[in-house]
Every structure is written in C-alpha cells, then in structure tokens.
C-alpha atoms as a PDB file:
ATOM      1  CA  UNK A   1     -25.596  73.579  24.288  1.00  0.00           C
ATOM      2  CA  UNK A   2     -25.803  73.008  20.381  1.00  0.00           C
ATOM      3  CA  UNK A   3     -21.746  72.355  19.153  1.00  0.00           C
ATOM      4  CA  UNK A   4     -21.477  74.296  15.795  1.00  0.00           C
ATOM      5  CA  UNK A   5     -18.564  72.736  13.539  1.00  0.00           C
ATOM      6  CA  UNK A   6     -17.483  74.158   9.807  1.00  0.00           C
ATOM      7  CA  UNK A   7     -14.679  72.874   7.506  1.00  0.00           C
ATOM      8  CA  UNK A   8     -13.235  75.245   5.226  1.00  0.00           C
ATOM      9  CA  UNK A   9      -9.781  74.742   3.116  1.00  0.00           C
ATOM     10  CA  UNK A  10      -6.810  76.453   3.816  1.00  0.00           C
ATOM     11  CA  UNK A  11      -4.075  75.848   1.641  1.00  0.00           C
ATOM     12  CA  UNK A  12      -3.661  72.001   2.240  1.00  0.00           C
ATOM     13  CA  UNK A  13      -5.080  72.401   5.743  1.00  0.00           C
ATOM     14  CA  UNK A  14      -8.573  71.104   6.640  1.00  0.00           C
ATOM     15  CA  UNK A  15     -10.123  73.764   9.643  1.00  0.00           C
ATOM     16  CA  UNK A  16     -12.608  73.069  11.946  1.00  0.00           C
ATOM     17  CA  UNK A  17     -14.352  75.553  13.232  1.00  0.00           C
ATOM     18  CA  UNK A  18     -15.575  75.092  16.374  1.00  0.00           C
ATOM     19  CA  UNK A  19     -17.877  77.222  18.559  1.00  0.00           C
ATOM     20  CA  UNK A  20     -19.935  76.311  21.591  1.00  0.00           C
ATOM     21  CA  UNK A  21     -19.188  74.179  24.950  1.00  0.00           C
ATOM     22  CA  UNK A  22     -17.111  70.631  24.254  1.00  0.00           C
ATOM     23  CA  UNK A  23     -17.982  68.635  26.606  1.00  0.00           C
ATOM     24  CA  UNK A  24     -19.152  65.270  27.331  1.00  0.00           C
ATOM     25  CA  UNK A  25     -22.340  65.513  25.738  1.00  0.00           C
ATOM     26  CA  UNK A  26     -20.885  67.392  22.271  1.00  0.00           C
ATOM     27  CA  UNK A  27     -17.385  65.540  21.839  1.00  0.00           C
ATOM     28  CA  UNK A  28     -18.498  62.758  20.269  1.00  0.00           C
ATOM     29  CA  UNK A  29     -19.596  65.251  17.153  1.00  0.00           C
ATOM     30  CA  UNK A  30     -15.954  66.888  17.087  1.00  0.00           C
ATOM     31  CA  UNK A  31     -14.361  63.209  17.036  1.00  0.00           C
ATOM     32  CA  UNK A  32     -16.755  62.272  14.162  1.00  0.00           C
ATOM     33  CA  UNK A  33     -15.874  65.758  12.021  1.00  0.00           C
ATOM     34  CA  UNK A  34     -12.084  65.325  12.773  1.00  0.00           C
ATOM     35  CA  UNK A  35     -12.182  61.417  12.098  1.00  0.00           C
ATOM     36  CA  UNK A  36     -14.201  61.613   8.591  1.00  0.00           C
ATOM     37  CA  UNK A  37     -11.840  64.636   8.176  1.00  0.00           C
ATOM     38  CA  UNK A  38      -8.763  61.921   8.594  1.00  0.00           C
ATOM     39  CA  UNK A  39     -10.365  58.696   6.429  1.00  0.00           C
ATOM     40  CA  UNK A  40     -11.041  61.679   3.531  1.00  0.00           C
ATOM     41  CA  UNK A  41      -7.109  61.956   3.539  1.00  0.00           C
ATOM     42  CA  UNK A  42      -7.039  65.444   5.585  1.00  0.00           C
ATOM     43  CA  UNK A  43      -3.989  64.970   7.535  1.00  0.00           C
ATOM     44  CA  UNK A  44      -3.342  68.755   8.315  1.00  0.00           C
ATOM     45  CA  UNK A  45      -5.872  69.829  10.567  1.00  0.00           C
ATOM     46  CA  UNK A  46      -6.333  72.993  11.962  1.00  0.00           C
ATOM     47  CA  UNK A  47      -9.268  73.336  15.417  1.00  0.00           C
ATOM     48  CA  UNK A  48     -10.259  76.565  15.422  1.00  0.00           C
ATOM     49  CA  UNK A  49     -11.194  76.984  19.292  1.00  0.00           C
ATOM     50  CA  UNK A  50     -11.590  81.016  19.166  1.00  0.00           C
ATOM     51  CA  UNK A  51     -15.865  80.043  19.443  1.00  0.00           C
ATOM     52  CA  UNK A  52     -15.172  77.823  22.098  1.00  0.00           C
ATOM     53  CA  UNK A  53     -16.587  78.030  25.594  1.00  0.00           C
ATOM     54  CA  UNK A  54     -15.973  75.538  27.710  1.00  0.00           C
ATOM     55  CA  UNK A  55     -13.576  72.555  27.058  1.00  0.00           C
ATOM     56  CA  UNK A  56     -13.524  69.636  29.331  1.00  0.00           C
ATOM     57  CA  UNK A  57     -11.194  66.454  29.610  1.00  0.00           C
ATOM     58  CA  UNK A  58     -13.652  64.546  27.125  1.00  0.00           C
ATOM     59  CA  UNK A  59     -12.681  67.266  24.189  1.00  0.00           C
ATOM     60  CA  UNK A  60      -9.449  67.278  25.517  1.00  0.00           C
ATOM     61  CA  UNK A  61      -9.262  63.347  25.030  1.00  0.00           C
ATOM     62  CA  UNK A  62     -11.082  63.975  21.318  1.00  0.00           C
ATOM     63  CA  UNK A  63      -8.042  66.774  20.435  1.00  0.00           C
ATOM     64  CA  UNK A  64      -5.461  63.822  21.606  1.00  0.00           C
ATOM     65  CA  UNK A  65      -7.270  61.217  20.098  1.00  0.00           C
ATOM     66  CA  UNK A  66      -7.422  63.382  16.682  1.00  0.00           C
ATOM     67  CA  UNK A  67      -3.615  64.050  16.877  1.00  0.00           C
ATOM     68  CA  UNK A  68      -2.824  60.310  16.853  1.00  0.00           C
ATOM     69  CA  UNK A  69      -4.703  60.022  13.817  1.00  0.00           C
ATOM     70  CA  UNK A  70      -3.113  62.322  11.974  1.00  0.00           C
ATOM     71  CA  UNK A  71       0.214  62.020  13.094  1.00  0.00           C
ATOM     72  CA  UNK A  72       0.319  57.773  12.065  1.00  0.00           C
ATOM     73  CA  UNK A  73      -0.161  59.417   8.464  1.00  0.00           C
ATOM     74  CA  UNK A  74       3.108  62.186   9.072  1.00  0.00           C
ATOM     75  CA  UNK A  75       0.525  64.754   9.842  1.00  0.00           C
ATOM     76  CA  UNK A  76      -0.229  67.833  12.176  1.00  0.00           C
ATOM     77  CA  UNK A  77      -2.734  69.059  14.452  1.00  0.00           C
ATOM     78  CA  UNK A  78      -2.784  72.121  15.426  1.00  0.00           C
ATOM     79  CA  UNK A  79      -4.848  74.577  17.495  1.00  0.00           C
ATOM     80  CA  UNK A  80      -5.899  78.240  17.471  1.00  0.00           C
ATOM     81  CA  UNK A  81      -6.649  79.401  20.426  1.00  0.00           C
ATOM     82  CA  UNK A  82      -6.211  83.106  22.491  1.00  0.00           C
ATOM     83  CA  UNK A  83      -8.526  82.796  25.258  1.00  0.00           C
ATOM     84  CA  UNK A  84      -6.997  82.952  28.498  1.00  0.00           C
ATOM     85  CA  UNK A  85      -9.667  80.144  30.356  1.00  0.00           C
ATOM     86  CA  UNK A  86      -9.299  77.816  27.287  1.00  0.00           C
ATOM     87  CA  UNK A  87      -5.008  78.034  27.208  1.00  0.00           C
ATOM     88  CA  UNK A  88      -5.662  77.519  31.178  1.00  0.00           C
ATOM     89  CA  UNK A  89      -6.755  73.832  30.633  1.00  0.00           C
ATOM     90  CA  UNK A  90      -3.641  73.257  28.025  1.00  0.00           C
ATOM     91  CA  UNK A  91      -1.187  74.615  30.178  1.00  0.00           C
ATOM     92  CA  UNK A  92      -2.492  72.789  33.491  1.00  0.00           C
ATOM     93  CA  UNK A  93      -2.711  69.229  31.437  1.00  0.00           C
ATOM     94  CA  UNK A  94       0.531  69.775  30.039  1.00  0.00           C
ATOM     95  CA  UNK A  95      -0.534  69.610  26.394  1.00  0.00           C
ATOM     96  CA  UNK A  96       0.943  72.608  25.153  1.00  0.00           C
ATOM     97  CA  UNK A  97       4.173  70.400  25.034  1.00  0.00           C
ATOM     98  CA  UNK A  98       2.386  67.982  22.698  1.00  0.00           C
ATOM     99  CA  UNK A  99      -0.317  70.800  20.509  1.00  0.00           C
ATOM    100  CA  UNK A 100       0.882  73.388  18.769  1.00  0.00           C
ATOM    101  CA  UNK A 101      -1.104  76.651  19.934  1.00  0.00           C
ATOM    102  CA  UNK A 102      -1.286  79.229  17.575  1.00  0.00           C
ATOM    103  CA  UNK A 103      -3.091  83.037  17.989  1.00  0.00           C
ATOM    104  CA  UNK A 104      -4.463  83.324  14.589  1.00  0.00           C
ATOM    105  CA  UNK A 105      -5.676  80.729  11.822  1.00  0.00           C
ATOM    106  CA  UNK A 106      -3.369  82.545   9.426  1.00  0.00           C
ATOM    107  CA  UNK A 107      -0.037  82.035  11.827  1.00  0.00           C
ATOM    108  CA  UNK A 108      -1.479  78.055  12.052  1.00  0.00           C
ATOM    109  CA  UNK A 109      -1.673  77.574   8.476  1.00  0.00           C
ATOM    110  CA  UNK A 110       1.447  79.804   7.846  1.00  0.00           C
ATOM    111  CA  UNK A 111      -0.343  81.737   5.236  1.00  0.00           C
ATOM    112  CA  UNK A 112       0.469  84.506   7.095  1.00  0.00           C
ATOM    113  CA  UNK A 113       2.577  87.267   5.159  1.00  0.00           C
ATOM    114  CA  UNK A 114       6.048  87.018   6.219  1.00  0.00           C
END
C-alpha cells in the first residue's frame, strides 16, 4: 500500500496529509516528511489522519517520535482524526493523554470561526 503525504500551510501550522495504511513498511516516509518538516523550522504540525487506514505501533512510534521534536522547540503536534478504528488505537495506548485529537483541521489549527 502506496502512503500518500501533502503539506499545505495553515496559518503558521505545517499539515500533513496523510492517506493510506502506516505501517511498518510506510512509517519511515511519515518520519522523513514530519522530520524535514521540523529542521525547515515547522514546529506546529498538524497530521491529518482522516485518509488513514490502518495505523500500527510503528506510526504510532513515528507520531511520538514527531512530538518530541517539536515540542524541544516549544511546539505542538496535533492530530485530526474522527474515525472510530483509528481513535481505538489512541485510546487503548493511552496517547490521547499526550496528542491532542481534534475532529476537523479547522478546530486543530483554530481557524475555525468562533
């Protein structure tokens, strides 16, 4: 399964838009986006899972791994995400404690009218 990935600007966030399966075989392209995304001095990042599949422990371990990055430079990471079999894995691991989980791009870059 081909892992699609596209950046777009949102305000001063960076998203990634991902769509496909992350697994072990694909992860390694989602670090490389988010960690040239981090070393170009993005340190608001917003993943875009609403494409997404299947996630495994590897893209969990990529998300973490990303979040670290951008948090040693007073960043954020967050996640969009409204699919009940990808929240699943969040909730189970315990990450929704540490990501937050928004349910639209617009509510995660708080562009959202208010």
């Amino acid at each position: 399964m081909e892992l699609g990935l596209d950046v777009q600007r949102v305000d001063s966030h960076a998203v990634v838009d991902v769509k496909g399966e992350i697994d072990v075989y694909t992860a390694p392209k989602l670090r490389e986006k988010l960690i040239e995304l981090v070393s170009e001095g993005s340190y608001d990042v917003v993943v875009n899972l609403e494409g997404v599949d299947f996630l495994d422990s590897t893209g969990l371990g990529v998300l973490v791994g990303a979040l670290k990055r951008v948090k040693a430079h007073d960043g954020s990471l967050s996640l969009v995400c409204t699919q009940d079999k990808i929240l699943k894995i969040f909730k189970i691991t315990g990450l929704t404690k540490v990501f937050p989980i928004h349910g639209s791009l617009e509510e995660a870059t708080g562009s959202a009218a208010s």
